[in-house]
C-alpha atoms as a PDB file:
ATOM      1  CA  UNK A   1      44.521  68.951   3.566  1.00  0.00           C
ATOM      2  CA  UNK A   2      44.136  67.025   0.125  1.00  0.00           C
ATOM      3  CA  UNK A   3      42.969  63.203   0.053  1.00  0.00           C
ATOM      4  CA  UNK A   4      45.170  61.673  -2.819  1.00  0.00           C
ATOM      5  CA  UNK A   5      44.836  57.962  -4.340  1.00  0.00           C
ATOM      6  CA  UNK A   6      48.521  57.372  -4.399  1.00  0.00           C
ATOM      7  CA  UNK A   7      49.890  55.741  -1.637  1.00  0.00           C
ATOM      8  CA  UNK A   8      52.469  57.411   0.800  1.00  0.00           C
ATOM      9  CA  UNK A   9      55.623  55.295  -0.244  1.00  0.00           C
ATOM     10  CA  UNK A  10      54.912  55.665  -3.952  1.00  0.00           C
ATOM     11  CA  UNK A  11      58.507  56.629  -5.276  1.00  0.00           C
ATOM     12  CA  UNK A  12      60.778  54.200  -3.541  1.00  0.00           C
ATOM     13  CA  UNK A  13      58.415  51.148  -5.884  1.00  0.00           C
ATOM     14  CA  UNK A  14      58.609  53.444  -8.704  1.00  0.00           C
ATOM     15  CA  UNK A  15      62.599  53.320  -8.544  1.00  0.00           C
ATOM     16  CA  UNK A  16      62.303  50.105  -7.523  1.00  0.00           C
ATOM     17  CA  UNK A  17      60.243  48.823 -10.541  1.00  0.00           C
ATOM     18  CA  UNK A  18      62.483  50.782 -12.637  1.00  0.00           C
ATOM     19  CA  UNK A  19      65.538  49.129 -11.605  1.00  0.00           C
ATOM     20  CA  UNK A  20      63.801  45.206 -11.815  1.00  0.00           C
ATOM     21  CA  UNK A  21      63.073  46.384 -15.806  1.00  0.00           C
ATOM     22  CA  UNK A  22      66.645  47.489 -16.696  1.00  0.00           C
ATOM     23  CA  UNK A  23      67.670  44.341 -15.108  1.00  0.00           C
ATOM     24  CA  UNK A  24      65.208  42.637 -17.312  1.00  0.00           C
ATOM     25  CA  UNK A  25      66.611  44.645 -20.195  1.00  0.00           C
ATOM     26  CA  UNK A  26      70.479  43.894 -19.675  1.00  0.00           C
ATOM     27  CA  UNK A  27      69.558  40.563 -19.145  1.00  0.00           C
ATOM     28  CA  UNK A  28      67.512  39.829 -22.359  1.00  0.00           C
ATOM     29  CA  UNK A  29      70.193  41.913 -24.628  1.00  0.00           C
ATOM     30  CA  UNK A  30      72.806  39.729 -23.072  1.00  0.00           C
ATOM     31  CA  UNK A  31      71.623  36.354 -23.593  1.00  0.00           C
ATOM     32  CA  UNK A  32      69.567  36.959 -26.989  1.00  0.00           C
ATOM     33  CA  UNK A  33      71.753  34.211 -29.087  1.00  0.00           C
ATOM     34  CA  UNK A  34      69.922  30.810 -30.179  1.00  0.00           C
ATOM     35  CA  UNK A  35      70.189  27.969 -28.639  1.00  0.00           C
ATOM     36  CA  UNK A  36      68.901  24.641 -30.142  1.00  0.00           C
ATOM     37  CA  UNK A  37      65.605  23.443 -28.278  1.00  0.00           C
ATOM     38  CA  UNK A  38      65.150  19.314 -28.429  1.00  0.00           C
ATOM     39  CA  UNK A  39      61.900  17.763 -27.705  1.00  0.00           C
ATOM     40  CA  UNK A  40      61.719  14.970 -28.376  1.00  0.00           C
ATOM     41  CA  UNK A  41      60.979  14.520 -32.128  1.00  0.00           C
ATOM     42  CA  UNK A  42      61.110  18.181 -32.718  1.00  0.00           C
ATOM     43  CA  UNK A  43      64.401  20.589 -33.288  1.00  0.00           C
ATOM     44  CA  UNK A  44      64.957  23.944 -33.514  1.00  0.00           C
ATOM     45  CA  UNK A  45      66.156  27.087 -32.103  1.00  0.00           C
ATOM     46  CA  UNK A  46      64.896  29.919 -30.133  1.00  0.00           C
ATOM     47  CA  UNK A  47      66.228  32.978 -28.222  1.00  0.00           C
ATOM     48  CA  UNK A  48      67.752  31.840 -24.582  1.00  0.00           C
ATOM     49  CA  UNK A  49      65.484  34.674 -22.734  1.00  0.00           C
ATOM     50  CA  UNK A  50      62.348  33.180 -24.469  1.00  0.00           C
ATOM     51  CA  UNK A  51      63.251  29.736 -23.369  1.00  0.00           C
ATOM     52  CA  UNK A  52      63.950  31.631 -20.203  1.00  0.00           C
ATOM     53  CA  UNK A  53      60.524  33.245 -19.824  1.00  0.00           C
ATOM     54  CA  UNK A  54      58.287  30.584 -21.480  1.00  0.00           C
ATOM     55  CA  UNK A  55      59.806  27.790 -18.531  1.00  0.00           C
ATOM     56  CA  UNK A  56      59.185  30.637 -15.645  1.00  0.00           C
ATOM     57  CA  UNK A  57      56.094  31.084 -17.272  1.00  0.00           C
ATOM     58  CA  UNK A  58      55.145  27.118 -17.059  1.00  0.00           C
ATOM     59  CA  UNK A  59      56.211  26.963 -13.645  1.00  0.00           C
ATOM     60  CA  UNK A  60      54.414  29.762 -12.448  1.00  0.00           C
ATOM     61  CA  UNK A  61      51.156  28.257 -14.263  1.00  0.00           C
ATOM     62  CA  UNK A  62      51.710  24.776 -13.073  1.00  0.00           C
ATOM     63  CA  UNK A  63      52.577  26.057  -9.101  1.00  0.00           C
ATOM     64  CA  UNK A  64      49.300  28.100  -9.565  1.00  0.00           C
ATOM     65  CA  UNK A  65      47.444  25.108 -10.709  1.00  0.00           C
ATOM     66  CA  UNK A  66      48.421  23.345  -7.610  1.00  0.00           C
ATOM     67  CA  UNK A  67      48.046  25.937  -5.155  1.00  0.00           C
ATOM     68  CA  UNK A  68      44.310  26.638  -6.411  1.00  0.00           C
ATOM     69  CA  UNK A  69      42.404  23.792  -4.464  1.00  0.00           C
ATOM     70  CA  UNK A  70      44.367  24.392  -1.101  1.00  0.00           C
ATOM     71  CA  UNK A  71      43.914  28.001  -1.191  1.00  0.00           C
ATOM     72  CA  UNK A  72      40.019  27.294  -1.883  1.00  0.00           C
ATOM     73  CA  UNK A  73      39.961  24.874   0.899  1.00  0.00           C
ATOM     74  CA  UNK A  74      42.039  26.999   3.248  1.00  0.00           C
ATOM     75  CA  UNK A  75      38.904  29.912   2.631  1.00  0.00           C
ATOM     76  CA  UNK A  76      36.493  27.474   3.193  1.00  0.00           C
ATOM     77  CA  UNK A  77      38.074  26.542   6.282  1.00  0.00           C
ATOM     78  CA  UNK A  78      38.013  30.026   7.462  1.00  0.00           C
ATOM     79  CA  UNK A  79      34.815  30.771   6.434  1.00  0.00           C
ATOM     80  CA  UNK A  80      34.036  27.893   8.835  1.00  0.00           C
ATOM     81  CA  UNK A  81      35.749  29.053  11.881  1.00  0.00           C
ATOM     82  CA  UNK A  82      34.088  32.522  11.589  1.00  0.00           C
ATOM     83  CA  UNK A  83      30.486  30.890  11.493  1.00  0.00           C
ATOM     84  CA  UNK A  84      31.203  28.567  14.376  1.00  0.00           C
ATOM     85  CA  UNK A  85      32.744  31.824  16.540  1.00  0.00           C
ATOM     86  CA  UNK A  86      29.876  33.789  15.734  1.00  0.00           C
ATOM     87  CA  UNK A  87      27.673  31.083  17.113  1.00  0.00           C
ATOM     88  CA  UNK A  88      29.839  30.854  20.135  1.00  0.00           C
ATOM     89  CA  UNK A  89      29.452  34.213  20.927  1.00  0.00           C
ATOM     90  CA  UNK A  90      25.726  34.088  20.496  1.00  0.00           C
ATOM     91  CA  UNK A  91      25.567  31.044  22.775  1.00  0.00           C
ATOM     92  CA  UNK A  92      28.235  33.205  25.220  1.00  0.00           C
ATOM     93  CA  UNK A  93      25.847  36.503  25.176  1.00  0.00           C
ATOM     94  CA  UNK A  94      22.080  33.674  25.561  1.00  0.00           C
ATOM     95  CA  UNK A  95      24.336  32.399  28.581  1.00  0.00           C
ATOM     96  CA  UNK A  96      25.439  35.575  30.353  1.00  0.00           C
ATOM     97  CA  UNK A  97      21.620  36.787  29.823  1.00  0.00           C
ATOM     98  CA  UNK A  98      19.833  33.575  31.118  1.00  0.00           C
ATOM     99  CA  UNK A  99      22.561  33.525  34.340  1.00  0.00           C
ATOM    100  CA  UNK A 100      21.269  37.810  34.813  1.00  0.00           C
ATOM    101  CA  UNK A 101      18.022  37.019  34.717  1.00  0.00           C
ATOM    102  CA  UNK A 102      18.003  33.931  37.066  1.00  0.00           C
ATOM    103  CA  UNK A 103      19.435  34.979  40.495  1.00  0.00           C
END
């Protein structure tokens, strides 16, 4: 029996990730025209899939921005709540010894 590092379902995201970049393709051949960009003082034009990509971009940065201190705090919390159960069980297993002891 051989140990291998790829995982059992391997193909299926291969074919999958295949399919998400020729929809990527299609997509960026299909809507490649300029489009004027306004803000505010400034004019020009740029590809629609770059305006495309550089707002999903933005968005993705500024959701991760905001997501960044809850996550922190949410690991923190956890970290928390595995210290205080560890002490619990210590104070369980002192408890359980001290009523064995004393009959």
């Amino acid at each position: 029996m051989e140990i291998s590092d790829k995982p059992a379902n391997y193909g299926w995201k291969i074919l999958l990730s295949m399919a998400i970049l020729l929809l990527i393709v299609v997509f960026s051949v299909q809507n490649s025209t300029d489009t004027p960009v306004k803000l505010w003082f400034w004019e020009g034009s740029a590809p629609l899939v770059l305006l495309f990509v550089i707002c999903f971009m933005l968005g993705l940065s500024f959701t991760l921005i905001l997501i960044w201190p809850i996550s922190k705090h949410s690991k923190r919390k956890s970290k928390l709540i595995k210290e205080l159960e560890n002490r619990v069980e210590i104070l369980e297993q002192k408890l359980i010894n001290k009523d064995n002891t004393n009959p």
